[in-house]
N, C-alpha and C. Protein backbone atom coordinates (compact mmCIF):
# COMPACT_ATOMS: atom_id res chain seq x y z
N UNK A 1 -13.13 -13.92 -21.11
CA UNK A 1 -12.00 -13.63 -20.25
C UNK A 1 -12.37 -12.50 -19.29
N UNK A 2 -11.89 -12.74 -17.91
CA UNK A 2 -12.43 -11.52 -17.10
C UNK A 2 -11.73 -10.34 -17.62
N UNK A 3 -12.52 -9.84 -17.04
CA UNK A 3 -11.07 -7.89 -16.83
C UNK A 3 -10.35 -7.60 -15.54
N UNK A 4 -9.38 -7.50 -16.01
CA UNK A 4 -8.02 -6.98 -14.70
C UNK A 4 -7.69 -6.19 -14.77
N UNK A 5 -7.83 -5.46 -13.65
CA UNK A 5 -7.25 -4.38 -13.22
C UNK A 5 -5.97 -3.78 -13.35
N UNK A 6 -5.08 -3.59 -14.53
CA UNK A 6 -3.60 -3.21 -14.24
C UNK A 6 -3.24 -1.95 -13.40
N UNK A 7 -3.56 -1.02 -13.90
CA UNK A 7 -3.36 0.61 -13.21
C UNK A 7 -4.21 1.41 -12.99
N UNK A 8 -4.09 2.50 -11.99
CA UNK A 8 -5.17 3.63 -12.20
C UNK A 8 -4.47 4.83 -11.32
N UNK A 9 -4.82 5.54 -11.77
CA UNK A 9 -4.38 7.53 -11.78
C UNK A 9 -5.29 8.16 -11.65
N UNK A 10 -4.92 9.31 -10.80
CA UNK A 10 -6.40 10.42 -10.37
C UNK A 10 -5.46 11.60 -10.91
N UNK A 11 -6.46 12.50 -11.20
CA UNK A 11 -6.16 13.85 -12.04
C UNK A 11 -7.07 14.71 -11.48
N UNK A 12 -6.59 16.12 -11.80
CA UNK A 12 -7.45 17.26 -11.34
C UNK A 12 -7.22 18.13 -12.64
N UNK A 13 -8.30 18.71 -13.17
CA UNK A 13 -8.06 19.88 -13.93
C UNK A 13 -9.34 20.89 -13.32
N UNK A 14 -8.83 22.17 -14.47
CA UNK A 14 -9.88 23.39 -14.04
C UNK A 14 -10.29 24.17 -15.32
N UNK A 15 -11.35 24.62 -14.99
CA UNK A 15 -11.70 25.49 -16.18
C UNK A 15 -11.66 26.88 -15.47
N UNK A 16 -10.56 27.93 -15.42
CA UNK A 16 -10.75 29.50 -14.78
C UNK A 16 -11.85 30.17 -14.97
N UNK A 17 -12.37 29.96 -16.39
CA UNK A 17 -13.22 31.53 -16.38
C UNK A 17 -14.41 30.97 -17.21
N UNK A 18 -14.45 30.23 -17.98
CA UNK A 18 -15.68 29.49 -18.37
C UNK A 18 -16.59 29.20 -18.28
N UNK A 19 -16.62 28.47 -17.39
CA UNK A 19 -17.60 27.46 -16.57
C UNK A 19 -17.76 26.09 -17.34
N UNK A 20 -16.84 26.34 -17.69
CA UNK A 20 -17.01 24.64 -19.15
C UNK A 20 -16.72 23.56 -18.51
N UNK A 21 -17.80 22.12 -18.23
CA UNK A 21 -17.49 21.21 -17.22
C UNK A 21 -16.50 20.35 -18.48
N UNK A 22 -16.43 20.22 -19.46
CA UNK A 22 -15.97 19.25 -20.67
C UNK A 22 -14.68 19.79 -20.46
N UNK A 23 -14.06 20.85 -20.63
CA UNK A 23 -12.89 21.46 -20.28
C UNK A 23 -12.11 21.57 -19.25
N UNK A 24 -12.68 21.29 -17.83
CA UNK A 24 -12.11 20.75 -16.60
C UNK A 24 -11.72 19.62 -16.38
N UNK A 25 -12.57 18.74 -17.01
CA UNK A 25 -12.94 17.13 -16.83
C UNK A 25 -12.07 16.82 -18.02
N UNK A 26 -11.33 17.23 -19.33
CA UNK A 26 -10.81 16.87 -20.43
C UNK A 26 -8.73 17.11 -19.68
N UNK A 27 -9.09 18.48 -18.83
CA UNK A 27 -7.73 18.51 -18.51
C UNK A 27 -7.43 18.08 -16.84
N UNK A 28 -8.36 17.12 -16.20
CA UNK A 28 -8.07 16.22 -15.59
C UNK A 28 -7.61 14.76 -16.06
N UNK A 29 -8.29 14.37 -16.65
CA UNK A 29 -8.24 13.06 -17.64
C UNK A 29 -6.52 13.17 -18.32
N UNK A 30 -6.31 14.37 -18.66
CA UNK A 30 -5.11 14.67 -18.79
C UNK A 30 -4.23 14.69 -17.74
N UNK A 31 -4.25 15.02 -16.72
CA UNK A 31 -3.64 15.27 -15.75
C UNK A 31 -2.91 13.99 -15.01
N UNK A 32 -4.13 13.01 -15.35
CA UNK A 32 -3.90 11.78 -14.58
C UNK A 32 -3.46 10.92 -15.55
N UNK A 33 -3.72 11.15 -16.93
CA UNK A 33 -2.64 10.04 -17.93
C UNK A 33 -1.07 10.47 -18.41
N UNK A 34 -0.37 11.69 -17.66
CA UNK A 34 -0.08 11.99 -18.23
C UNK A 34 1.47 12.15 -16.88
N UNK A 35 1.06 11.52 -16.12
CA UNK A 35 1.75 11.22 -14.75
C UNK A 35 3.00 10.25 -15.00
N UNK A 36 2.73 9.26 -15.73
CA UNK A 36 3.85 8.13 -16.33
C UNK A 36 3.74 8.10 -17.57
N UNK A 37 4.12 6.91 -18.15
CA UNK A 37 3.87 6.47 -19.48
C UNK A 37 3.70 4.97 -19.04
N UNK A 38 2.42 4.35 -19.36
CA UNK A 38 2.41 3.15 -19.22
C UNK A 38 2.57 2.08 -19.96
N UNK A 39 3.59 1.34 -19.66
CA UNK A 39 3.76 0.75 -20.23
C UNK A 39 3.81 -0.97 -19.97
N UNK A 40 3.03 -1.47 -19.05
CA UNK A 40 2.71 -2.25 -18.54
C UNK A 40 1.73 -2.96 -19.35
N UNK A 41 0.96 -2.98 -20.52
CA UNK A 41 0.52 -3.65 -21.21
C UNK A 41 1.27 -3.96 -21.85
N UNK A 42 2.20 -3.74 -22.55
CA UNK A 42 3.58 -4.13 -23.25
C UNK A 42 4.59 -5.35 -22.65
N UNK A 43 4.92 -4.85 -21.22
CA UNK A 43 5.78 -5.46 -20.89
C UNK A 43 4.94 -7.31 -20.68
N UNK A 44 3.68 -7.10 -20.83
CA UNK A 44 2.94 -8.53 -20.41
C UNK A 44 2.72 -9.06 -21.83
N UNK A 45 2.89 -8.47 -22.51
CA UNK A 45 2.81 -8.99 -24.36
C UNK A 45 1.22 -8.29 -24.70
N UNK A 46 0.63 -7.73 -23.78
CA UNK A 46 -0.63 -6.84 -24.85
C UNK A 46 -0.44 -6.16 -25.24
N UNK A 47 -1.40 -5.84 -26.59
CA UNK A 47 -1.31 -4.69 -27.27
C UNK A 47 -1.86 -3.17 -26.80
N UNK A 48 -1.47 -2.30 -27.38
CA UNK A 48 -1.90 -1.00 -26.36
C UNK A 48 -3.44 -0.93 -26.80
N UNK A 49 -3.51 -1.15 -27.90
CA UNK A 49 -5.03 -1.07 -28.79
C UNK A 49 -6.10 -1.40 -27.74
N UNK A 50 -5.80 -3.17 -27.03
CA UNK A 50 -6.41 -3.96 -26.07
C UNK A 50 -6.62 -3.41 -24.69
N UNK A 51 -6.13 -2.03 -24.58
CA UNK A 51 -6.65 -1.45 -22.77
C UNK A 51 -7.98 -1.43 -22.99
N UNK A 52 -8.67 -1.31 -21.71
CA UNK A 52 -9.70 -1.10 -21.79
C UNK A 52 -9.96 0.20 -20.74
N UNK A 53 -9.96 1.49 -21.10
CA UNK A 53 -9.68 2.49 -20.50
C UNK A 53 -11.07 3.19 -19.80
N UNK A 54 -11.28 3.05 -18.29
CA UNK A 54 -12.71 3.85 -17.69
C UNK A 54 -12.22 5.11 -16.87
N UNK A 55 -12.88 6.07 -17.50
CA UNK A 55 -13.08 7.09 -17.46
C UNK A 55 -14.01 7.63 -16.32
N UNK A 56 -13.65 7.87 -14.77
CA UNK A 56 -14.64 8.46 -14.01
C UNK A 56 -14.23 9.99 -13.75
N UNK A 57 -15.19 10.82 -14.20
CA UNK A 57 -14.78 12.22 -13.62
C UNK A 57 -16.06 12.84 -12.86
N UNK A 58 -15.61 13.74 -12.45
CA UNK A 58 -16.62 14.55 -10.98
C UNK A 58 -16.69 15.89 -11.69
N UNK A 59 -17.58 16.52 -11.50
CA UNK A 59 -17.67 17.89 -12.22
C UNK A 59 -19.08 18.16 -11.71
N UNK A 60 -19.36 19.62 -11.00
CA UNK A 60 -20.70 19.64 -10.58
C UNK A 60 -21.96 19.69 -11.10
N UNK A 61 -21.80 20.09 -12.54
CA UNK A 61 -22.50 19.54 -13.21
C UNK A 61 -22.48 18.72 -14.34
N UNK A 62 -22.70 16.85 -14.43
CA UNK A 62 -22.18 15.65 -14.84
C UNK A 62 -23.10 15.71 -16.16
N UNK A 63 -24.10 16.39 -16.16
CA UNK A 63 -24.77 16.58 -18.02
C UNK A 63 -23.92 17.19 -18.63
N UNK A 64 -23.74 17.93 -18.08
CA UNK A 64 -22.61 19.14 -18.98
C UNK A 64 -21.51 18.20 -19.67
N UNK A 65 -21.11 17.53 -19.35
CA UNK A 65 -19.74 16.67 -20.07
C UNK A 65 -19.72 16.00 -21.32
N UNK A 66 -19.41 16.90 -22.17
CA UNK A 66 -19.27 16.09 -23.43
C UNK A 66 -18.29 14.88 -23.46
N UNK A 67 -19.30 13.21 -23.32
CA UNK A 67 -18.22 12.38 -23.20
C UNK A 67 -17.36 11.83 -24.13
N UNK A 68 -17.58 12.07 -25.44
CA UNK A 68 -16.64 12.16 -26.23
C UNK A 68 -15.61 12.31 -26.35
N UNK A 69 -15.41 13.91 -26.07
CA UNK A 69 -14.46 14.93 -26.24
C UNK A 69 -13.33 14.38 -24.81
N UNK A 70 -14.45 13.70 -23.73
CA UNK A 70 -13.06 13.70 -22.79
C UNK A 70 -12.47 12.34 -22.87
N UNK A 71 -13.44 11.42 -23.69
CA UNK A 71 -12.41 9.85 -24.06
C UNK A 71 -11.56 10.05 -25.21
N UNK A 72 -11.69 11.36 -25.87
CA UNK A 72 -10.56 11.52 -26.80
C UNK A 72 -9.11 11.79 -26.37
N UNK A 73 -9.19 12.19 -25.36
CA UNK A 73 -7.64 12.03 -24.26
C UNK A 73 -7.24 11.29 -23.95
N UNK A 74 -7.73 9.81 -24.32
CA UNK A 74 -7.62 8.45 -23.72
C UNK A 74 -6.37 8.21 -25.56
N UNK A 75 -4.91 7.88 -25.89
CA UNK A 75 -4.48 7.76 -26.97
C UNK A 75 -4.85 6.74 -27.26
N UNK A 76 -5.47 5.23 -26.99
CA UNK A 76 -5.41 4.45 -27.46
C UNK A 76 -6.72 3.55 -26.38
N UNK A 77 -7.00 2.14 -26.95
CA UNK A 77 -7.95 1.46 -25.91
C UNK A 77 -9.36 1.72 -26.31
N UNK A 78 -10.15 1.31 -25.93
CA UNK A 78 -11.65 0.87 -25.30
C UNK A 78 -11.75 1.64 -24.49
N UNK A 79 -12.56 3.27 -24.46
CA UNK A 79 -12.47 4.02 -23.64
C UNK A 79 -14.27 3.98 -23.25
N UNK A 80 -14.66 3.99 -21.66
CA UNK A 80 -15.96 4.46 -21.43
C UNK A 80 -15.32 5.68 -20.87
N UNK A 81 -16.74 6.66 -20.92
CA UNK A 81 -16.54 7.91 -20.07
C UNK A 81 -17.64 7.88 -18.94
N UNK A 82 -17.73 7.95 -17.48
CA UNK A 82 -18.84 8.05 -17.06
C UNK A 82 -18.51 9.77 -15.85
N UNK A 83 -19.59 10.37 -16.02
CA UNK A 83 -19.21 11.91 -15.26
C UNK A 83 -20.27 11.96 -14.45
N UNK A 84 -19.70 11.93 -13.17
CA UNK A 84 -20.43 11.79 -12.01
C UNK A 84 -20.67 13.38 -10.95
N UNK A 85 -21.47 12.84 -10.20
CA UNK A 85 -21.93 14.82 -9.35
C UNK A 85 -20.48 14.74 -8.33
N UNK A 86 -19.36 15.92 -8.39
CA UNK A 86 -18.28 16.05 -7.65
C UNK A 86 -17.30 17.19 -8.05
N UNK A 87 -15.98 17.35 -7.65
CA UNK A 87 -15.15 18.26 -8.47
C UNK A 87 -16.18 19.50 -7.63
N UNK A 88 -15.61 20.84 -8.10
CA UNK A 88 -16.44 21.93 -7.61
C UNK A 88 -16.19 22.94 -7.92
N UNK A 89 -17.43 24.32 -7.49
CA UNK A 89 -18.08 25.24 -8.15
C UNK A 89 -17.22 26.48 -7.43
N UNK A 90 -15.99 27.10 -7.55
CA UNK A 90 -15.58 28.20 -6.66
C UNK A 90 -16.02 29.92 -6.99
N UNK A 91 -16.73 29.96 -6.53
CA UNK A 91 -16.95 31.55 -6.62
C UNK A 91 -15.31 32.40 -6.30
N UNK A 92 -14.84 33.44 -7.38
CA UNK A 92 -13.84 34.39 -7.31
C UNK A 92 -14.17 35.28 -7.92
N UNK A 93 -14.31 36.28 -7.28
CA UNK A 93 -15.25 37.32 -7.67
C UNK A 93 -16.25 37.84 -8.40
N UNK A 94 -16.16 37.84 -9.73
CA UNK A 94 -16.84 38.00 -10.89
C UNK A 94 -16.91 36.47 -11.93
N UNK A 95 -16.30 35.59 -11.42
CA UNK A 95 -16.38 34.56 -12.23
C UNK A 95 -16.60 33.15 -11.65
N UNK A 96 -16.99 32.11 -12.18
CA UNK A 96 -16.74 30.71 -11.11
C UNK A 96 -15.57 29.79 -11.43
N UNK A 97 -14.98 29.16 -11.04
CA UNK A 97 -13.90 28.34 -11.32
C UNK A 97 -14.21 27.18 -11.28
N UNK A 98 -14.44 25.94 -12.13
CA UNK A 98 -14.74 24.74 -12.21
C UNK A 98 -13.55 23.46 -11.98
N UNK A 99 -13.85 22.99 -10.91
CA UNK A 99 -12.83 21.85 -10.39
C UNK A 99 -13.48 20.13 -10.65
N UNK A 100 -12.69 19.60 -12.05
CA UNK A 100 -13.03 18.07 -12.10
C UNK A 100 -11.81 17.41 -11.39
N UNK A 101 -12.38 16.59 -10.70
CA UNK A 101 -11.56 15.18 -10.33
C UNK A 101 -11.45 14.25 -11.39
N UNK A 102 -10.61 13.22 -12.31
CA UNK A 102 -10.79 12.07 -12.38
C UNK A 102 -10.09 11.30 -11.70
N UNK A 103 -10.63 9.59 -11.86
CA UNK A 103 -9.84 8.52 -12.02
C UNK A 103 -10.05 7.59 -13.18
N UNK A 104 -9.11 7.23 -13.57
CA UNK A 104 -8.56 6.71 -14.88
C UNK A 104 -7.97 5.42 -14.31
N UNK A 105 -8.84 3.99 -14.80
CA UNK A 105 -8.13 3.01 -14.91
C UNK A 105 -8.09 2.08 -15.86
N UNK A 106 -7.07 1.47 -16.22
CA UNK A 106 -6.56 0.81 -17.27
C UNK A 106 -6.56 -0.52 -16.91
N UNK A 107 -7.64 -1.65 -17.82
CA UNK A 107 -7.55 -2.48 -17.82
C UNK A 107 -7.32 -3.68 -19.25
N UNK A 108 -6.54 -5.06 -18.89
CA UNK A 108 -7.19 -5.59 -19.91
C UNK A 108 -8.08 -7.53 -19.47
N UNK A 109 -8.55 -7.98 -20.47
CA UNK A 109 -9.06 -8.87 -20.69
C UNK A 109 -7.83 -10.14 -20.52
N UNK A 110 -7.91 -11.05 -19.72
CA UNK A 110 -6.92 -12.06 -19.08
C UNK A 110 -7.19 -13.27 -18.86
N UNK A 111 -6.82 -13.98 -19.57
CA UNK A 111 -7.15 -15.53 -19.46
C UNK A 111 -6.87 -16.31 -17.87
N UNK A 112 -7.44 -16.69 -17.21
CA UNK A 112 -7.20 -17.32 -16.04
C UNK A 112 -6.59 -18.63 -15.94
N UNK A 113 -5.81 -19.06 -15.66
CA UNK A 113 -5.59 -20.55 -15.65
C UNK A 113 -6.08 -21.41 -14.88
């Protein structure tokens, strides 16, 4: 069965004083699931279990991302994480401020007729 596209959400989080890219990129991922409640796999008769949830976030540095930790924000689904070079590095005075972007989209598996 292919995959379809149902929804997708962009998020921003930050890490202030850290520099922790897993912690920017964990409260973007948040940011952007956390906009509605979806419930659009439901209303079509899938189960929530059955999303298939991809995970793109930006963070300037994309090793740094524990991808684990940020598909654990995903409550339910088939989560990939992939962390790409983006998001950014702000110098404020004595410290840097770390800016992730995600986008988050939710798909499932759909029989074609």
């Amino acid at each position: 069965m292919p995959k379809t596209q149902f929804a997708i959400e962009m998020g921003m989080g930050t890490d202030l004083s850290g520099e922790d890219m897993t912690k920017a990129a964990r409260r973007a991922v948040f940011d952007a699931l956390h906009r509605n409640s979806l419930t659009i796999g439901p209303a079509f008769g899938f189960d929530r279990d059955a999303m298939l949830v991809d995970i793109r976030v930006g963070v300037p540095n994309p090793e740094a991302v524990d991808r684990d930790a940020v598909a654990a924000e995903a409550p339910y689904g088939t989560v990939t994480v992939e962390a790409v070079k983006g998001g950014a590095a702000l110098r404020s005075r004595d410290k840097t401020v770390i800016v992730a972007n995600a986008i988050v989209s939710v798909s499932f598996e759909v029989e074609v007729a």
